[in-house]
Protein backbone atom coordinates (compact mmCIF):
# COMPACT_ATOMS: atom_id res chain seq x y z
CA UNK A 1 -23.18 -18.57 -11.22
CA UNK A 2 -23.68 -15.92 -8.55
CA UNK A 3 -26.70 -15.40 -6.83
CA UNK A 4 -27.89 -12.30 -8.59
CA UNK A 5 -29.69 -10.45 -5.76
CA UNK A 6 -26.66 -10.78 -3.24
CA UNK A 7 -24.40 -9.74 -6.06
CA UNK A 8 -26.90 -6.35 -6.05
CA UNK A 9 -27.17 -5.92 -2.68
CA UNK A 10 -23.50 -5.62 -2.32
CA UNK A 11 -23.07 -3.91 -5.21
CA UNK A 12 -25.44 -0.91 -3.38
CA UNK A 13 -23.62 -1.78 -0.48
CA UNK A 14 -20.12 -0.89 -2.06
CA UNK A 15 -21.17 2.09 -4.17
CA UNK A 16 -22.55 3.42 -0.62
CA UNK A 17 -19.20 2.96 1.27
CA UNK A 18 -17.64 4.93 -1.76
CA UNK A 19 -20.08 8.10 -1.67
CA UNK A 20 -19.31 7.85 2.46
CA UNK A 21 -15.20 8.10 1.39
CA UNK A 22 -16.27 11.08 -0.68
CA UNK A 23 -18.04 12.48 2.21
CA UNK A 24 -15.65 11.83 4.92
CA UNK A 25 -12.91 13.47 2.80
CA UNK A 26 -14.98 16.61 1.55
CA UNK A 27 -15.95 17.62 5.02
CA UNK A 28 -12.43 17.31 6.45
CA UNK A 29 -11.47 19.93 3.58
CA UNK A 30 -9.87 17.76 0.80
CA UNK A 31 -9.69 18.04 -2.57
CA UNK A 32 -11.15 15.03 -4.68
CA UNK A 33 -8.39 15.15 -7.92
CA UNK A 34 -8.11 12.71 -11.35
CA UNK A 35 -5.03 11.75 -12.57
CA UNK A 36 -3.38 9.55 -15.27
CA UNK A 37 -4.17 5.84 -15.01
CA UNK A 38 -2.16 5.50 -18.23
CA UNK A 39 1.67 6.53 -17.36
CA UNK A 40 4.86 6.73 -19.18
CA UNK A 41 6.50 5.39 -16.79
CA UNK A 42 5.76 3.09 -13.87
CA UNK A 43 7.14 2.92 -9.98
CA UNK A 44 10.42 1.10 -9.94
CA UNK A 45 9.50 -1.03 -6.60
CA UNK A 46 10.80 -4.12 -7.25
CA UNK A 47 8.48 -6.69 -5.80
CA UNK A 48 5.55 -5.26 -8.27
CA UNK A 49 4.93 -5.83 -11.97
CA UNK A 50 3.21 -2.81 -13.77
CA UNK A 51 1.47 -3.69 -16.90
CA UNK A 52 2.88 -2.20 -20.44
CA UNK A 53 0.71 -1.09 -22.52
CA UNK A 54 1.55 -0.51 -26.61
CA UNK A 55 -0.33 2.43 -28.28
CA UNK A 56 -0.60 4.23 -31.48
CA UNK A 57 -1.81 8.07 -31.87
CA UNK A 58 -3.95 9.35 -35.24
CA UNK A 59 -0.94 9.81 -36.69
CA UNK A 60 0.35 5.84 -36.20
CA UNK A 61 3.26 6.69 -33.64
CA UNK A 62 3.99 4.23 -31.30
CA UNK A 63 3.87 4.82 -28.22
CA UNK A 64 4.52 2.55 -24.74
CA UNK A 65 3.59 2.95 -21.13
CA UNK A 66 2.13 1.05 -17.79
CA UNK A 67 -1.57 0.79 -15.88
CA UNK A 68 -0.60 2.58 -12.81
CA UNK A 69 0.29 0.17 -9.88
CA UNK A 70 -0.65 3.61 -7.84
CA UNK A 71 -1.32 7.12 -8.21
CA UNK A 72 1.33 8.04 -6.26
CA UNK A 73 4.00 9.46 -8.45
CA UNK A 74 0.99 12.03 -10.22
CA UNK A 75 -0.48 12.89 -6.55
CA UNK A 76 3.27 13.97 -5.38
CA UNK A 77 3.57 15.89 -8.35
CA UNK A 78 0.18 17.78 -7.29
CA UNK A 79 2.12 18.39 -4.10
CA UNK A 80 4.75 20.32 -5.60
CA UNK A 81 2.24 22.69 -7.35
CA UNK A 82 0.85 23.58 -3.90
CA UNK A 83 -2.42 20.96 -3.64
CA UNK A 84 -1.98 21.03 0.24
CA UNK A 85 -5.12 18.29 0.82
CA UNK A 86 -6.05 15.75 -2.21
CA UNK A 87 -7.32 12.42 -2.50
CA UNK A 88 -8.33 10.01 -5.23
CA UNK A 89 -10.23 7.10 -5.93
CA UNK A 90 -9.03 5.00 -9.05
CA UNK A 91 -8.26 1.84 -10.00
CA UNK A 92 -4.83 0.09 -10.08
CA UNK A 93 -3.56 -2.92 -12.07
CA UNK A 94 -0.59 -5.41 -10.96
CA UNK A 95 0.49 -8.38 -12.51
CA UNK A 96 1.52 -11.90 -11.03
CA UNK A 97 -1.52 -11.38 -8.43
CA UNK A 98 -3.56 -14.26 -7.56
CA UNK A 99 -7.15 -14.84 -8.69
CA UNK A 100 -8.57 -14.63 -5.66
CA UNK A 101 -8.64 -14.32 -2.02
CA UNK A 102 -7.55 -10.86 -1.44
CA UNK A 103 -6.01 -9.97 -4.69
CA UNK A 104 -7.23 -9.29 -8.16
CA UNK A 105 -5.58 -7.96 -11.19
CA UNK A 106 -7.54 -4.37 -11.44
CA UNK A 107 -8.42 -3.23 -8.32
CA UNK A 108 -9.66 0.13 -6.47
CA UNK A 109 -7.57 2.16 -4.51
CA UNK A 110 -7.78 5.20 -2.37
CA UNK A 111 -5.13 7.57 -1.58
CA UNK A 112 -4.86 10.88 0.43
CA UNK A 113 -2.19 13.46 0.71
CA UNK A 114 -1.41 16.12 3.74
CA UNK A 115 1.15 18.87 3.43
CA UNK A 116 2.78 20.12 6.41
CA UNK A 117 1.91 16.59 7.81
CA UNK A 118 3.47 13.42 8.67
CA UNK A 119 2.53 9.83 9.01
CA UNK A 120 1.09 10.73 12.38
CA UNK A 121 -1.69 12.57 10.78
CA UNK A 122 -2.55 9.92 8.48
CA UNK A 123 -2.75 7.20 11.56
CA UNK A 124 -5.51 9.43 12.90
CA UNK A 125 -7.19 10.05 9.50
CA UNK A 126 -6.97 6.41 8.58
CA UNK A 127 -8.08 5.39 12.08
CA UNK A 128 -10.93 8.24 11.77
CA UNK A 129 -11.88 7.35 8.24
CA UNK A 130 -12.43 3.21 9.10
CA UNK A 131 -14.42 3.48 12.32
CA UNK A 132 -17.05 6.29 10.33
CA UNK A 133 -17.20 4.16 7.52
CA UNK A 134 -18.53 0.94 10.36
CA UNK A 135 -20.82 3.36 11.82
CA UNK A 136 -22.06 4.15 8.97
CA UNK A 137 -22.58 0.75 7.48
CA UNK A 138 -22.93 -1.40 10.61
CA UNK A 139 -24.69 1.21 13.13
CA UNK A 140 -21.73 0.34 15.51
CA UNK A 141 -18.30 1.01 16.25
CA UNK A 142 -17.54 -2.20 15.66
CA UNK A 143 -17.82 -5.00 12.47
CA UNK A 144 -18.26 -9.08 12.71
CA UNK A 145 -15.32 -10.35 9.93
CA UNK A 146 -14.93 -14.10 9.36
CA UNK A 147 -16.79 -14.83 12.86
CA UNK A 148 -14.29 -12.18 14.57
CA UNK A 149 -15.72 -9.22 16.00
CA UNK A 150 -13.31 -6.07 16.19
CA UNK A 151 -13.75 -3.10 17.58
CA UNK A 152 -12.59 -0.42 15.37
CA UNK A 153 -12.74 2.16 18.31
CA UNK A 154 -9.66 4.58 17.52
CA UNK A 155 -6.82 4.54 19.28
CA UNK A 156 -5.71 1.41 17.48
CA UNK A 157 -3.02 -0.72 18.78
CA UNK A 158 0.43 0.26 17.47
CA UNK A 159 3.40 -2.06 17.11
CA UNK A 160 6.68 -1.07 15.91
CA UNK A 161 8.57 -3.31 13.05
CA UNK A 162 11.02 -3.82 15.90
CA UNK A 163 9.41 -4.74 18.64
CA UNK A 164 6.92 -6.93 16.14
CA UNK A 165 10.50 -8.95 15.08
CA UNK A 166 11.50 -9.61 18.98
CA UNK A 167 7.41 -10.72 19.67
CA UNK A 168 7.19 -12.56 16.97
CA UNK A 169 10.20 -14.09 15.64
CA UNK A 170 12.68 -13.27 18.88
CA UNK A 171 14.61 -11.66 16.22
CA UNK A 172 16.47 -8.33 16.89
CA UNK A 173 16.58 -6.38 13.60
CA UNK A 174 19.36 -4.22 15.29
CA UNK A 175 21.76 -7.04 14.88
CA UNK A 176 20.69 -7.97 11.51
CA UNK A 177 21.45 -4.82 9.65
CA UNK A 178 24.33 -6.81 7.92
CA UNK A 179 22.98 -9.46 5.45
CA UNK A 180 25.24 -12.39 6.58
CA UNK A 181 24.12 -12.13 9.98
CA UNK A 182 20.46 -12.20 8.76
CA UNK A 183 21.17 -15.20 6.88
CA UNK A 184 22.48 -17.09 9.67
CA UNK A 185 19.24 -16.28 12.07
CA UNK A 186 17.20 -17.68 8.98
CA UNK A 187 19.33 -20.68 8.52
CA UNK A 188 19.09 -21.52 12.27
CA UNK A 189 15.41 -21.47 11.30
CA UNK A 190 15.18 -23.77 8.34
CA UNK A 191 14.20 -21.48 5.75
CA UNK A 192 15.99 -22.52 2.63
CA UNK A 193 18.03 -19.91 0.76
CA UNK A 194 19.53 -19.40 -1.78
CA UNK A 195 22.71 -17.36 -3.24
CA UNK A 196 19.72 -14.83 -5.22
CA UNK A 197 18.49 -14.06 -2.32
CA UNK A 198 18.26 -10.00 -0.67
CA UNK A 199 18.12 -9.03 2.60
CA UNK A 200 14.67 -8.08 1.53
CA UNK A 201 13.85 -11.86 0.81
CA UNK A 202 14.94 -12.34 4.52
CA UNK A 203 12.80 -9.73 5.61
CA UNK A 204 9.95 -10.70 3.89
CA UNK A 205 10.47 -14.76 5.34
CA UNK A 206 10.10 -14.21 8.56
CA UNK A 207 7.30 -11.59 8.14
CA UNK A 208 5.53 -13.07 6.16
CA UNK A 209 5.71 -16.59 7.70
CA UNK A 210 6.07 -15.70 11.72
CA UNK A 211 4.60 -11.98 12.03
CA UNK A 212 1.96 -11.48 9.77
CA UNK A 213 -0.08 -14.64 10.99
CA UNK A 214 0.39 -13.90 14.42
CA UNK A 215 -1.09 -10.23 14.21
CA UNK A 216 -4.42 -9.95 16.64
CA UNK A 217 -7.44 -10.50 14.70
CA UNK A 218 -9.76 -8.97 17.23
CA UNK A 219 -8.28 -5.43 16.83
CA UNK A 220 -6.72 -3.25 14.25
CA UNK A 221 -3.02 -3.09 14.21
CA UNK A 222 -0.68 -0.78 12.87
CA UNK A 223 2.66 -1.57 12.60
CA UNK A 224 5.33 1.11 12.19
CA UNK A 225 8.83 2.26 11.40
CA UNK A 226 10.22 0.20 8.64
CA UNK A 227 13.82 -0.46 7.74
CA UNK A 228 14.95 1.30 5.29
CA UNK A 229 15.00 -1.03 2.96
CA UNK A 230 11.38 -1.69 3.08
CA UNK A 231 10.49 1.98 2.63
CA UNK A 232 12.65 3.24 -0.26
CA UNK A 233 9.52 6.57 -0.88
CA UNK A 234 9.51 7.11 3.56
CA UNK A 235 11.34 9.96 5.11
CA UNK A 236 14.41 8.39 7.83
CA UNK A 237 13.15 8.89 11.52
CA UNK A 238 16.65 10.70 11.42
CA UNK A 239 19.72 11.15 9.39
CA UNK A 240 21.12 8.35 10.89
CA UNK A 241 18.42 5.69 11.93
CA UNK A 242 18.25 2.41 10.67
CA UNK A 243 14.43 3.03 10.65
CA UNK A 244 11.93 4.95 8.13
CA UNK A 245 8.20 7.03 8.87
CA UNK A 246 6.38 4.09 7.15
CA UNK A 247 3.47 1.87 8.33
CA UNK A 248 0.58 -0.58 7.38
CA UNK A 249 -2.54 -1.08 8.92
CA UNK A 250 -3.94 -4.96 9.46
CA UNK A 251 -7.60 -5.65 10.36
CA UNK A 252 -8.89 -8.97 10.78
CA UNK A 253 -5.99 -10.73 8.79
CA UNK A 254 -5.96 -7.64 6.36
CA UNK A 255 -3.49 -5.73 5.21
CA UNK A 256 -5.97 -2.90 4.24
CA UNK A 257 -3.02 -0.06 3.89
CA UNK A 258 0.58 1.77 3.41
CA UNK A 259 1.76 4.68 4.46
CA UNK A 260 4.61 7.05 4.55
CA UNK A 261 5.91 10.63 5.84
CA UNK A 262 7.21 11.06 2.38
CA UNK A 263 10.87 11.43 1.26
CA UNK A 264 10.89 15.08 0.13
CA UNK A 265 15.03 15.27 -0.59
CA UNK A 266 15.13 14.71 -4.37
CA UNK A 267 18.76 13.42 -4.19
CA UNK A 268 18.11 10.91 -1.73
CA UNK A 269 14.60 9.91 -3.61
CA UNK A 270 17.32 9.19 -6.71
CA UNK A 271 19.49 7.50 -5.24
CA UNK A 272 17.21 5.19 -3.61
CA UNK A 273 15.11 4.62 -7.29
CA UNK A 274 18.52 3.43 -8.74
CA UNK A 275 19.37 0.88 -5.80
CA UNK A 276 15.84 -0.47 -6.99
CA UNK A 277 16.45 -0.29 -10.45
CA UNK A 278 19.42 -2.93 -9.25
CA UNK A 279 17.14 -5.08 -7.58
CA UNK A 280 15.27 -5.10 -10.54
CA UNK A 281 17.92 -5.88 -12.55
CA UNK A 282 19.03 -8.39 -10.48
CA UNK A 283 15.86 -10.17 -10.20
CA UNK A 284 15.66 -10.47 -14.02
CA UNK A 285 12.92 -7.75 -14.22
CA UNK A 286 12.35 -4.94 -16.97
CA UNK A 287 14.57 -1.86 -15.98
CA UNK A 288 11.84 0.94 -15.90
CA UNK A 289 13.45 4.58 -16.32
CA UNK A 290 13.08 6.71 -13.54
CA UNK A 291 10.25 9.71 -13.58
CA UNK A 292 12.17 12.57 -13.80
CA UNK A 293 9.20 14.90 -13.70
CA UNK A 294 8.61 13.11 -10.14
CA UNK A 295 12.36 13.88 -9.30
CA UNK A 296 12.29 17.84 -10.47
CA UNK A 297 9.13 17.93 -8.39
CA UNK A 298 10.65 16.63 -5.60
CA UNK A 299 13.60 19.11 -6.56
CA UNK A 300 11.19 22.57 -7.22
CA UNK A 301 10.66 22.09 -3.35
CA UNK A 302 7.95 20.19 -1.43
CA UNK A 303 7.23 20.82 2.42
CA UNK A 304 6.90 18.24 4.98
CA UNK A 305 4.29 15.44 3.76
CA UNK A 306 2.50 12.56 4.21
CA UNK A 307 0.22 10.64 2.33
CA UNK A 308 -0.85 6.75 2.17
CA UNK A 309 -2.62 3.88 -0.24
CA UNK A 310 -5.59 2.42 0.72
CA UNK A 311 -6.95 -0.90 -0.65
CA UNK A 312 -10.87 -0.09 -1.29
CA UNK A 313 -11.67 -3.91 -2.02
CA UNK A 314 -10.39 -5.09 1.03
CA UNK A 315 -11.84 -2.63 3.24
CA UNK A 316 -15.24 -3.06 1.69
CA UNK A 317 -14.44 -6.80 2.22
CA UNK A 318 -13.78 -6.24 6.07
CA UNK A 319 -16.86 -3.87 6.32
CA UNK A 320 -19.28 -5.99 4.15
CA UNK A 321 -17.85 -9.57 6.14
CA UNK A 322 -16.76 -10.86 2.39
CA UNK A 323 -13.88 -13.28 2.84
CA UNK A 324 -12.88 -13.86 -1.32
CA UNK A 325 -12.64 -10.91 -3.24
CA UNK A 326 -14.18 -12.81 -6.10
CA UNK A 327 -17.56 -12.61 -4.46
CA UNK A 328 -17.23 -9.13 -3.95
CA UNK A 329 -16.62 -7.68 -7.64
CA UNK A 330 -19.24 -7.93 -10.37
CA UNK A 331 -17.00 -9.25 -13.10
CA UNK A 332 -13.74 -10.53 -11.11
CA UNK A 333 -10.45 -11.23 -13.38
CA UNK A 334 -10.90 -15.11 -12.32
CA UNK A 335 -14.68 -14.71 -14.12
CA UNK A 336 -13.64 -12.62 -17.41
CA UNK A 337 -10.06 -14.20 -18.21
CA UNK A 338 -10.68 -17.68 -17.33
């Protein structure tokens, strides 16, 4: 049983940090918006697995279609009808996520859009947005996490994906564009493999295993400029790099966001859904149709964007010194399924 009076006092502590999002946003000019948490159809990433929900109207039609994994599909669909500056707070829902630690199955997330904008912009707002929010709460430009203090002082550190692989891993990603030359670097490592696997599962090994862990955990890090394959919604750096406009932000161990300048070229946004509709299909997953209202927005002509997801649990974890989400949220999925 929780102690009731610390589960109150964070409670007031979290509903504070949200009205100071709200505030923050609305005095930099954005629009707070609503949209769908019910969808017909889901994002086709293939590493996440929406919910499907079964439905009848008054009339008994059926009816299917998913918990958002993120609002992103309805918020770039704002974009297209001229919403220049929106953001949201809403909840998201994933399955296969652990009970615990940093992950539940509903959780909150934030996300803000810029037109005319790229994923410069939205390092400086993110940067902007964390260090108000520890003034704020802490007094200071700084918070204690896990017996780590960080200054959240903006400019953050920035490390590219490349330069993180060479640090890291001493890999260099420019000679492992071709899978069979990945696979050999991981072999020479140890990993065990198999014939299933993607050059995304090598990716993910080695950052998962060697980078992630390593990350500073006395300073926020962003790390940037994704390979393509790891940023199928990101805009190329140009027509023919390797490389997208993506990047995450770690605090403290956290991974806290994700980011994009946003693929805007409807053709290319298609052709990339269907190599992940593969994947899928490969890894024995449900094949989930593509939007095509998010494809004829793309299509009716969006200008240069950027835009980014923002895990609200974690950063209230990070602000509020919390270390399992379970002892964060009232009524956790670990408390109410189990």
């Amino acid at each position: 049983m929780k102690d009731n009076q610390n589960l109150k006092n964070i409670q007031v502590q979290r509903a504070k940090i949200i009205d100071l999002i709200r505030e923050f946003f609305k005095k930099a000019g954005f629009l707070e918006v609503e949209t769908p948490i019910l969808v017909p159809y889901a994002g086709t990433e293939p590493y996440l697995d929406p919910i499907k929900i079964n439905f009848r109207d008054d009339k008994g039609t059926n009816y299917s279609g998913y918990l958002i994994t993120s609002p992103e599909y309805s918020l770039k669909k704002l974009l297209a009808l001229g919403f220049d500056k929106i953001f949201e707070i809403t909840k998201a829902f994933r399955q296969k996520e652990a009970f615990g630690g940093y992950h539940n199955i509903e959780f909150s997330l934030l996300e803000w859009y810029r037109l005319n904008s790229n994923y410069r912009q939205i390092m400086k707002d993110v940067e902007n947005l964390i260090y108000f929010l520890a003034k704020k709460i802490n007094k200071k430009s700084s918070v204690s996490y896990l017996g780590q203090k960080i200054d959240l002082t903006p400019p953050w550190r920035m490390i590219s994906v490349k330069e993180a692989f060479k640090i890291y891993s001493q890999i260099d990603l420019e000679k492992v564009k071709k899978f069979n030359d990945f696979k050999k670097i991981l072999i020479s490592k140890n990993y065990s493999l198999n014939k299933e696997n993607t050059w995304d599962d090598l990716f993910f090994l080695i950052f998962l295993n060697e980078i992630e862990p390593c990350l500073p955990k006395n300073q926020p890090v962003i790390i940037y400029d994704y390979p393509l394959p790891q940023a199928a919604l990101a805009k190329k750096k140009n027509p023919k790099s390797f490389y997208a406009e993506r990047f995450e932000v770690y605090i403290g161990g956290l991974e806290i966001a994700n980011a994009f300048s946003e693929l805007t070229d409807y053709k290319e946004q298609e052709k990339r859904l269907k190599q992940e509709q593969k994947l899928r299909k490969k890894l024995k997953k449900e094949i989930i149709p593509i939007d095509k209202e998010f494809i004829f927005a793309l299509k009716s002509g969006i200008p240069a964007s950027a835009g980014i997801a923002l895990g609200i649990d974690r950063l209230q974890m990070l602000l509020l010194d919390i270390e399992d989400i379970n002892d964060l949220l009232i009524f956790p999925a670990k408390q109410i399924f189990n």
